[in-house]
N, C-alpha and C. Protein backbone atom coordinates (compact mmCIF):
# COMPACT_ATOMS: atom_id res chain seq x y z
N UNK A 1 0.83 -1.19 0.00
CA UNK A 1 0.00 0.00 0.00
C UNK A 1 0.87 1.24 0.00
N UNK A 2 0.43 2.28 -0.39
CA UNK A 2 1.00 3.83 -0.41
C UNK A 2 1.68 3.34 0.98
N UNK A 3 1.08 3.27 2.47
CA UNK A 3 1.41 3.66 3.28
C UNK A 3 2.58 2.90 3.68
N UNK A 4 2.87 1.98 2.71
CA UNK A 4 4.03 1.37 3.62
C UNK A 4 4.97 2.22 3.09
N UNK A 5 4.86 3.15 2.08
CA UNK A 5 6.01 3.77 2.02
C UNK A 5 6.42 4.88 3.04
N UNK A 6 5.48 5.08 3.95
CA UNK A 6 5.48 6.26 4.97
C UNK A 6 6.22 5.64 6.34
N UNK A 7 6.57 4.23 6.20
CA UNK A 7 7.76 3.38 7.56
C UNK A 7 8.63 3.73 7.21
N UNK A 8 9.52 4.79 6.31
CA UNK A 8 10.76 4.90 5.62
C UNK A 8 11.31 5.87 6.30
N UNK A 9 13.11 5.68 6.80
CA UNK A 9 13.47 6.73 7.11
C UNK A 9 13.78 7.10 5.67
N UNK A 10 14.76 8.84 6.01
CA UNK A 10 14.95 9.28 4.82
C UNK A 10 16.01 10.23 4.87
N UNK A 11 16.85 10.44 3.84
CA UNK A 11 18.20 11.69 3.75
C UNK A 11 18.03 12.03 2.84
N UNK A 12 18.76 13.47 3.03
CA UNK A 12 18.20 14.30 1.67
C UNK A 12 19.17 15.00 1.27
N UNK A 13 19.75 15.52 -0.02
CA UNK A 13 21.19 16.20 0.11
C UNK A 13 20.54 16.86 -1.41
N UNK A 14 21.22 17.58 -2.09
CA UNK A 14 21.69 18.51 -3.11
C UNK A 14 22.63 17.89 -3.90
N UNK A 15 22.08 18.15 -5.30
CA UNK A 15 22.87 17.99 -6.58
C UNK A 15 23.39 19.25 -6.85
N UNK A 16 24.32 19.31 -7.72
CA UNK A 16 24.87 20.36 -8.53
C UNK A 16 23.97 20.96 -9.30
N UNK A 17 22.33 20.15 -9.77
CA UNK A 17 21.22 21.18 -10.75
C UNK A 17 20.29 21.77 -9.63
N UNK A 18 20.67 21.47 -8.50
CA UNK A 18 19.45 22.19 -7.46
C UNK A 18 18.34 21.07 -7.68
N UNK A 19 18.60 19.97 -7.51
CA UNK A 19 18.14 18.52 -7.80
C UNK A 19 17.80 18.06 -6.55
N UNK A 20 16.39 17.88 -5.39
CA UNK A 20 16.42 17.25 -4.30
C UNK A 20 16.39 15.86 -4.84
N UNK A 21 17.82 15.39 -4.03
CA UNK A 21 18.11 13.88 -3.64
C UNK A 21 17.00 13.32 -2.78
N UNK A 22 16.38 12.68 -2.23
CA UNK A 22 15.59 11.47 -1.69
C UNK A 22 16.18 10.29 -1.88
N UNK A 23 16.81 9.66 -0.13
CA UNK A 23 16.97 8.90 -0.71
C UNK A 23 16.02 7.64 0.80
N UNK A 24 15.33 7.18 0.03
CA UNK A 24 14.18 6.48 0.95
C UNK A 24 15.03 4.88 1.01
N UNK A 25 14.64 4.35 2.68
CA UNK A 25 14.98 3.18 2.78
C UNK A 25 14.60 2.80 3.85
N UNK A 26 13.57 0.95 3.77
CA UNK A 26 12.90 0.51 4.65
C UNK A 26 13.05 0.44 6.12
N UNK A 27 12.50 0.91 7.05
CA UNK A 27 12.77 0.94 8.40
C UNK A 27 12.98 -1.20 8.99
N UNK A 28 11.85 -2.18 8.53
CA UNK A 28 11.85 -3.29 8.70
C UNK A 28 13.14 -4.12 8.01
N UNK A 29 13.06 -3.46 6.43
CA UNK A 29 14.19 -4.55 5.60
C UNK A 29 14.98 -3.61 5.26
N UNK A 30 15.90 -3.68 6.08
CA UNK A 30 17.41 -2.64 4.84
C UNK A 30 17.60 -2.93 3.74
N UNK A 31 17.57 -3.95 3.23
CA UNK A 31 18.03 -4.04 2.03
C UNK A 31 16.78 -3.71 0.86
N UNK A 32 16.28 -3.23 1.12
CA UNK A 32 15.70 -2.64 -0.39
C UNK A 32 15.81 -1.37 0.37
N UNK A 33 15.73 -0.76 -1.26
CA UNK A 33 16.13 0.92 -1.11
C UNK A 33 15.19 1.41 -2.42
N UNK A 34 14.72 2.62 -2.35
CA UNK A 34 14.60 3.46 -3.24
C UNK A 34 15.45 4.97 -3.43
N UNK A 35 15.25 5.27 -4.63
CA UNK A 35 16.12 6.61 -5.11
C UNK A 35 15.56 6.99 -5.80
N UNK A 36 15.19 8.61 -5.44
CA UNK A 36 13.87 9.64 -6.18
C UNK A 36 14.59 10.61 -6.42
N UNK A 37 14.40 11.23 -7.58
CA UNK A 37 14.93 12.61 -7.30
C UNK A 37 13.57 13.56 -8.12
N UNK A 38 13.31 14.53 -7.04
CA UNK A 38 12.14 15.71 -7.33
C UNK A 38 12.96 16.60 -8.06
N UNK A 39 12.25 17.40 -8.92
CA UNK A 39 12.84 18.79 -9.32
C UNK A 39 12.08 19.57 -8.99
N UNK A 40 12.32 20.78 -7.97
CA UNK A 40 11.32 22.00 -8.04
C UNK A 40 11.47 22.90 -8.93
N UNK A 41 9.70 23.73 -9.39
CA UNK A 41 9.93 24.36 -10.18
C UNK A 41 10.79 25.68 -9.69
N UNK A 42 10.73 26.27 -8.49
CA UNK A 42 11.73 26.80 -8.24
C UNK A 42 12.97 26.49 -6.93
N UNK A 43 13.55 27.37 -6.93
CA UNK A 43 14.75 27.00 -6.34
C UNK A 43 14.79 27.34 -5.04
N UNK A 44 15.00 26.28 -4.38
CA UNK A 44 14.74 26.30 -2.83
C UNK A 44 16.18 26.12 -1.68
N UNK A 45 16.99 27.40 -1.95
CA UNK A 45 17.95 27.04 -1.60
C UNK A 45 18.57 26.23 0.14
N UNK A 46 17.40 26.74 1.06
CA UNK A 46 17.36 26.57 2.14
C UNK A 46 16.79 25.76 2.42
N UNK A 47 15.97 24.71 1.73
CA UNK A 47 15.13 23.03 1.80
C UNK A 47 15.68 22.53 2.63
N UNK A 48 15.75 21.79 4.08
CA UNK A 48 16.04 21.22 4.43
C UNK A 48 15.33 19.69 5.39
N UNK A 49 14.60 19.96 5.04
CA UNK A 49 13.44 18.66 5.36
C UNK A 49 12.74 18.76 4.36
N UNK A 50 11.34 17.59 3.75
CA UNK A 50 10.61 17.45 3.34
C UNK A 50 10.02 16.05 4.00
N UNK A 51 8.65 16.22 3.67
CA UNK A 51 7.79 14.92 4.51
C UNK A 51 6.63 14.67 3.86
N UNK A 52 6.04 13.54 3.28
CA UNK A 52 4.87 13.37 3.22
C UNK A 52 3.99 12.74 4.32
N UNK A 53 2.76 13.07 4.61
CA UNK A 53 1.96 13.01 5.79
C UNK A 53 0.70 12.52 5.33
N UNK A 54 0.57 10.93 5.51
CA UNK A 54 -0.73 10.10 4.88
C UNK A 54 -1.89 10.53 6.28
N UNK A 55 -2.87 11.12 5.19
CA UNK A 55 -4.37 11.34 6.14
C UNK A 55 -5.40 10.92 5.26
N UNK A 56 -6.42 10.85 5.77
CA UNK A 56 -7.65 10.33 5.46
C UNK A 56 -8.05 11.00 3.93
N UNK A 57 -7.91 12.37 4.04
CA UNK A 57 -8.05 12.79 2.79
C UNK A 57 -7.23 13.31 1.69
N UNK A 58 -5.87 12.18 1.82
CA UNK A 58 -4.69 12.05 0.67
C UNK A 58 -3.73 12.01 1.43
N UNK A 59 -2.46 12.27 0.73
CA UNK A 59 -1.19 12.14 1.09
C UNK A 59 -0.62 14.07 1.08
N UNK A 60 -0.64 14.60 1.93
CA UNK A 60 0.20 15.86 2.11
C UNK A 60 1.90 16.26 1.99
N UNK A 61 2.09 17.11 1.45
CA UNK A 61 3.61 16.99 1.57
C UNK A 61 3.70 18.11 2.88
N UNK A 62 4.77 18.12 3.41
CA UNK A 62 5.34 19.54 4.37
C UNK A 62 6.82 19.58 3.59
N UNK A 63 7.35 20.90 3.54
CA UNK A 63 8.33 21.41 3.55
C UNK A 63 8.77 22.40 4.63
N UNK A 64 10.12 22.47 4.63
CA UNK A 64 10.70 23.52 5.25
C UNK A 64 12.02 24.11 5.28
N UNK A 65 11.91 25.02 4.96
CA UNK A 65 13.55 25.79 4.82
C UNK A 65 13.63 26.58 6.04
N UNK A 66 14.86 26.27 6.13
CA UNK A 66 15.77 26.95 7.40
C UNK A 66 17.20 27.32 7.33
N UNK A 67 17.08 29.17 7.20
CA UNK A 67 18.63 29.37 7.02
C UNK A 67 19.23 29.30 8.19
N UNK A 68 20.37 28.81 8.20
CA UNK A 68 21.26 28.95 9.58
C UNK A 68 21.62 29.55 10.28
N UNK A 69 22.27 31.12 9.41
CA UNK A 69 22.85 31.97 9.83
C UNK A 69 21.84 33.22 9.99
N UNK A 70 20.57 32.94 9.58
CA UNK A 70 19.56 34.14 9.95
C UNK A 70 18.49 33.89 10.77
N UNK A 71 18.27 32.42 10.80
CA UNK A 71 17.03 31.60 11.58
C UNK A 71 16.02 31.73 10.84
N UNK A 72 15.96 32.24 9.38
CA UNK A 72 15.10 32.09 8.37
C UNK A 72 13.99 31.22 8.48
N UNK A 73 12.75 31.34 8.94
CA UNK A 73 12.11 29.90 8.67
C UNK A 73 10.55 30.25 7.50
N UNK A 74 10.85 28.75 6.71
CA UNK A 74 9.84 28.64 5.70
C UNK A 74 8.90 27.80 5.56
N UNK A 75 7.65 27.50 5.73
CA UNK A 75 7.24 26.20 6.22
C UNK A 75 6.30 26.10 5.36
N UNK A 76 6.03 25.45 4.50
CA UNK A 76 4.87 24.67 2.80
C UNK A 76 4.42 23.40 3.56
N UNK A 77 2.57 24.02 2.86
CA UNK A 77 2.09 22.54 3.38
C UNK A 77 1.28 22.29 1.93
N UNK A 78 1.62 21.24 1.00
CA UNK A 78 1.13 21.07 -0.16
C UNK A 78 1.53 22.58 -1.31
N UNK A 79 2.29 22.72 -0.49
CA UNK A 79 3.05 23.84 -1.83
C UNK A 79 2.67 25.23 -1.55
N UNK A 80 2.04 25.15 0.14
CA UNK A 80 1.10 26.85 0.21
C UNK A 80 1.93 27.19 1.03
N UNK A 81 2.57 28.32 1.34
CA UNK A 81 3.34 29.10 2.11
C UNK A 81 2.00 29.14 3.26
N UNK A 82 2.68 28.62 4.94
CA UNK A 82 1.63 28.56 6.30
C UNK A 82 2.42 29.28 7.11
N UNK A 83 3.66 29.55 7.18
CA UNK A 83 5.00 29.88 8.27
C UNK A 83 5.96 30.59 7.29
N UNK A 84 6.19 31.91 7.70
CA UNK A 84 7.51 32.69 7.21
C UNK A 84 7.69 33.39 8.28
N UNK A 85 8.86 33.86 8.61
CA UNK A 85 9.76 34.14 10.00
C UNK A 85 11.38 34.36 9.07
N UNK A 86 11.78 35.41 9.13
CA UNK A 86 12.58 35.95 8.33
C UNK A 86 14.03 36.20 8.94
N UNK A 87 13.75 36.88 10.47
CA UNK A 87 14.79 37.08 11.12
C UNK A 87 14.50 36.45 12.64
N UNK A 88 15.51 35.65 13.24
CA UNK A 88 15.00 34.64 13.97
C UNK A 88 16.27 34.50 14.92
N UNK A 89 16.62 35.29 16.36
CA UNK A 89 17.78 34.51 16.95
C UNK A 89 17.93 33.71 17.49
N UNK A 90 16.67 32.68 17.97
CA UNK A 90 16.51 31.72 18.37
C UNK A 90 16.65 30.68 17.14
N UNK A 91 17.29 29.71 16.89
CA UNK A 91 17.68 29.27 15.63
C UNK A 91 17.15 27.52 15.94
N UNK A 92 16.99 27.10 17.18
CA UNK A 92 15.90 26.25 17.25
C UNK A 92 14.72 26.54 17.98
N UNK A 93 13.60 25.20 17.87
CA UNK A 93 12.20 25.47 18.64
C UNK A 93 11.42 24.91 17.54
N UNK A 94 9.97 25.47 18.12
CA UNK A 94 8.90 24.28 17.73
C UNK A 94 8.38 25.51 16.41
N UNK A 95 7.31 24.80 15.65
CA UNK A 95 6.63 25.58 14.66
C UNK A 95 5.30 24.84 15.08
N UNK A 96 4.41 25.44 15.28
CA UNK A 96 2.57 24.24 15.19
C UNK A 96 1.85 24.94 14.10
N UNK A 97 1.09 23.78 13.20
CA UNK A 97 0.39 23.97 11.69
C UNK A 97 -0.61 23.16 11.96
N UNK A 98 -1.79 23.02 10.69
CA UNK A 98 -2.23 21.86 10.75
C UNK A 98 -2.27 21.59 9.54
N UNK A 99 -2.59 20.45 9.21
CA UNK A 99 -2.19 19.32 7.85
C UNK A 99 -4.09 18.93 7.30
N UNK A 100 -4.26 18.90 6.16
CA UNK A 100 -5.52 18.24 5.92
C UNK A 100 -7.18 19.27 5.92
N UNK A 101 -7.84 18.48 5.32
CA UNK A 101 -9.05 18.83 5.67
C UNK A 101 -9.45 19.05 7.39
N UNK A 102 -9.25 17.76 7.89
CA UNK A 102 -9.62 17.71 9.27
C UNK A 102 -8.82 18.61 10.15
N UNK A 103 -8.22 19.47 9.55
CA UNK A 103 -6.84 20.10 10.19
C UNK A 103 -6.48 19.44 11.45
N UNK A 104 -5.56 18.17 11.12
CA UNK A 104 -4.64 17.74 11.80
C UNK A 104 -3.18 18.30 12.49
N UNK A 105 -3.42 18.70 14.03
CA UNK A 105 -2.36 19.40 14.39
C UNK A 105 -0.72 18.91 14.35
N UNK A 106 -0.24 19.64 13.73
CA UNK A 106 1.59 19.02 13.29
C UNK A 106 2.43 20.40 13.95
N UNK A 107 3.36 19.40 14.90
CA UNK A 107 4.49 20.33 14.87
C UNK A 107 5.80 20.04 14.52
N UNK A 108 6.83 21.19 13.91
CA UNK A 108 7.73 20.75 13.48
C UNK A 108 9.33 21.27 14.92
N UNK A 109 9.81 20.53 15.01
CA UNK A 109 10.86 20.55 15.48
C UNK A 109 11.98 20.77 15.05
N UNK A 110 13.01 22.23 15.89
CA UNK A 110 14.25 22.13 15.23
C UNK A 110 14.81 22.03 16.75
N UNK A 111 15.88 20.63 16.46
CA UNK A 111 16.65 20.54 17.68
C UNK A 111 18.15 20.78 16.83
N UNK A 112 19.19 21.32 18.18
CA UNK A 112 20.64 21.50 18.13
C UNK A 112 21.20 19.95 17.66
N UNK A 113 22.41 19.97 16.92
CA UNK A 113 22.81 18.86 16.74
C UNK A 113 24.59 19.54 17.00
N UNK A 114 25.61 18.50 17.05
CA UNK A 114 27.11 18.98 17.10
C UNK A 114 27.21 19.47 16.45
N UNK A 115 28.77 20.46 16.12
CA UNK A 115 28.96 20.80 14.99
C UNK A 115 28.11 22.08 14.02
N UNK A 116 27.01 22.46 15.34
CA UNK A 116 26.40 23.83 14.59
C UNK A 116 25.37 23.25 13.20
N UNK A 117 25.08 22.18 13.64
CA UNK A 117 23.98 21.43 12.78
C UNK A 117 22.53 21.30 13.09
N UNK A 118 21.57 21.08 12.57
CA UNK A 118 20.48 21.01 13.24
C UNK A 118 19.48 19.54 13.12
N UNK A 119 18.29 19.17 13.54
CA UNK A 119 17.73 18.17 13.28
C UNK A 119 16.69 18.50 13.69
N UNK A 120 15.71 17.96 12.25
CA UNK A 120 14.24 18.11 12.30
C UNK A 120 13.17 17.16 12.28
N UNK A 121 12.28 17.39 13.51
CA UNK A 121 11.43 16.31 12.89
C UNK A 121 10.09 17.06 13.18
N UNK A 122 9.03 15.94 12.42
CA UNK A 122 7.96 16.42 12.51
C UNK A 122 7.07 15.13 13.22
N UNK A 123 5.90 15.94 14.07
CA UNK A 123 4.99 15.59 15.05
C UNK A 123 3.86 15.54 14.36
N UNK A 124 2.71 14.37 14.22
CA UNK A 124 1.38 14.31 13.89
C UNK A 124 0.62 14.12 15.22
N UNK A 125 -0.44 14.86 15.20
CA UNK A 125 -1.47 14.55 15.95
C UNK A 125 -0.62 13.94 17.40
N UNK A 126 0.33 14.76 17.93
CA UNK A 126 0.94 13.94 18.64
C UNK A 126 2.32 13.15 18.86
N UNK A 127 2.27 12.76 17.79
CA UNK A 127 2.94 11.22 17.46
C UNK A 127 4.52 11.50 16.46
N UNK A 128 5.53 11.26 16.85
CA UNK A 128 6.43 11.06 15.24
C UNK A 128 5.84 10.55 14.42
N UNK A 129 5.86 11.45 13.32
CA UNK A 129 5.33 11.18 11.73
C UNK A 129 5.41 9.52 11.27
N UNK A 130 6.70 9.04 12.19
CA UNK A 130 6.63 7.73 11.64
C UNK A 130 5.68 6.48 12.21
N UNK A 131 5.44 7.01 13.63
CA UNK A 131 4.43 6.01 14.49
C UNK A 131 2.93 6.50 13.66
N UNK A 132 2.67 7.88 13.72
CA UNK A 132 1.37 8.50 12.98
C UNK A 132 1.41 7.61 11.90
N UNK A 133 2.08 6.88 10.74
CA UNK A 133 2.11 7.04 9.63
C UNK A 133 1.42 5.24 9.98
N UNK A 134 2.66 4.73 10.84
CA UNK A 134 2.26 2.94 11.26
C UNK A 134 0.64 3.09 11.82
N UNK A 135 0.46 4.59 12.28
CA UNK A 135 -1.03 3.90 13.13
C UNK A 135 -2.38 4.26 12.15
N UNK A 136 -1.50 5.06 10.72
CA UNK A 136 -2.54 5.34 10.15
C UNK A 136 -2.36 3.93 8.72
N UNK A 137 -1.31 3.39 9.16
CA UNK A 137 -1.49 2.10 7.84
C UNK A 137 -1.89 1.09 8.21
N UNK A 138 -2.55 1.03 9.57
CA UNK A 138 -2.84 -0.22 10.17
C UNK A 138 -4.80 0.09 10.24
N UNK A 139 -5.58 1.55 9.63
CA UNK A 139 -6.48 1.95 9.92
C UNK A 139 -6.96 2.21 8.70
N UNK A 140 -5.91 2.39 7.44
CA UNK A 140 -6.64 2.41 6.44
C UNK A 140 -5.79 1.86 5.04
N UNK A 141 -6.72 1.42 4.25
CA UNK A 141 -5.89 0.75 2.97
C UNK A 141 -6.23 1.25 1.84
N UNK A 142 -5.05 1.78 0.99
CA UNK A 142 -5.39 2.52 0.02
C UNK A 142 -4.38 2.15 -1.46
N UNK A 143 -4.88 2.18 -2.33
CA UNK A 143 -4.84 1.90 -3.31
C UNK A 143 -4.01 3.39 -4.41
N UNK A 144 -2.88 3.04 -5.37
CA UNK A 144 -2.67 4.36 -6.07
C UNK A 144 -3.40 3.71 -7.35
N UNK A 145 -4.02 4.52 -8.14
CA UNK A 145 -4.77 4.02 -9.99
C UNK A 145 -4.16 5.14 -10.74
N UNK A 146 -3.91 4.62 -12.33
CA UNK A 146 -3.45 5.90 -12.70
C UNK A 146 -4.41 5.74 -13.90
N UNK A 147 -5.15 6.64 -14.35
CA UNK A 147 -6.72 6.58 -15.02
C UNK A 147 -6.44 7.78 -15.64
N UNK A 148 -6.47 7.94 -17.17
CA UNK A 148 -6.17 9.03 -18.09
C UNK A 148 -5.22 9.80 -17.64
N UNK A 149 -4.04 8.99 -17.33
CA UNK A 149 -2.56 9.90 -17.29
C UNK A 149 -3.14 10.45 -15.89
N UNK A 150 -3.45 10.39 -14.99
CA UNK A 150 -3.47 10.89 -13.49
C UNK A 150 -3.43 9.84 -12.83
N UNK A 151 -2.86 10.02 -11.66
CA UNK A 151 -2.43 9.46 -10.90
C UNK A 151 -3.93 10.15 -9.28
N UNK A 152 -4.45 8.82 -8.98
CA UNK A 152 -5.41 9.05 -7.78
C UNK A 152 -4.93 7.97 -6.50
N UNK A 153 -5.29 8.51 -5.81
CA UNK A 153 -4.92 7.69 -4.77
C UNK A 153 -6.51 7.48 -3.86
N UNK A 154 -6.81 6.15 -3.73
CA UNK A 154 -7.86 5.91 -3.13
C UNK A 154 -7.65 5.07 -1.61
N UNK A 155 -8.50 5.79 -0.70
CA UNK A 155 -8.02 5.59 0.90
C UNK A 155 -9.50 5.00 1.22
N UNK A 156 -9.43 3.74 2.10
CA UNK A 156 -10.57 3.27 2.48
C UNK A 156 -10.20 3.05 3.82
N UNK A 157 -11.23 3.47 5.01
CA UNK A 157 -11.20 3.34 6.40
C UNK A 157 -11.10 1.46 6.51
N UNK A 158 -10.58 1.11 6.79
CA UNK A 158 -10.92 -0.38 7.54
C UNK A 158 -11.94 -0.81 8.27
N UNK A 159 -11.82 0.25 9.11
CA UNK A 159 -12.91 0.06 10.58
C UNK A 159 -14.34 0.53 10.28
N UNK A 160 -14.09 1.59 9.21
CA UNK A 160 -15.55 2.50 9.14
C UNK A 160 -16.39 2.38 7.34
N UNK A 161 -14.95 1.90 6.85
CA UNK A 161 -14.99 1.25 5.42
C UNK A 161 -15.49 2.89 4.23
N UNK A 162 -15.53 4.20 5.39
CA UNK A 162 -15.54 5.24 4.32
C UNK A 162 -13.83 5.31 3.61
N UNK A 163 -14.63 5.63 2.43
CA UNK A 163 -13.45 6.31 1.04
C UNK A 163 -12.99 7.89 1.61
């Protein structure tokens, strides 16, 4: 199902075309791997996370850029600017959004790492994105179809059996 692709950790780095690397790989089986590479239409020099976030009514992306040296913060939910913060001396801390129709509350985390590095994660409803993601693939099963060159993704409750 879609959702098993949401058990995946993930790293992300920069090409020389301004090319986001993805590089996805199974939390259960190491040994399979995938390798994606997105192109944005524009140039996102400060990208430093991206996430997709499976809910009831599709698959969401989050983004977020964060400059280092200004505390810049940029935060896209399905491609809509929700969070801009420009000048920032606090250079970690929390961000809270919500995701979805049902507006599902998400927060994003910037913690200190060595080395003047940082690390981000993001919070569903609570939960690391990755437990959210196990408790939402164990609740619903969904199907991708691709029907006149589009690509749909169909989500069926288990328990409640709504689409």
């Amino acid at each position: 199902t879609i959702f098993d692709l949401f058990t995946l950790q993930s790293t992300f780095g920069y090409s020389k075309n301004n090319v986001v690397e993805v590089t996805l790989g199974l939390v259960k089986d190491t040994t399979a791997h995938w390798n994606m590479s997105v192109k944005n239409s524009e140039v996102r020099e400060n990208l430093v996370a991206y996430w997709s976030v499976p809910l009831r009514d599709g698959v969401h992306t989050v983004e977020f850029e964060h400059g280092s040296t200004s505390g810049k913060r940029v935060l896209r939910v399905d491609g809509k600017e929700v969070i801009r913060k420009e000048w920032m001396f606090k250079l970690v801390g929390d961000e809270k959004f919500s995701v979805g129709v049902e507006n599902i509350s998400c927060e994003l985390r910037v913690d200190p790492l060595p080395d003047f590095s940082f690390g981000y994660s993001l919070y569903v409803d609570g939960k690391p994105l990755e437990k959210f993601a196990e408790q939402q693939n164990r609740s619903l099963k969904s199907w991708s179809i691709l029907l006149h060159g589009k690509r749909y993704t169909v989500i069926l409750g288990k328990y409640t059996f709504r689409i």
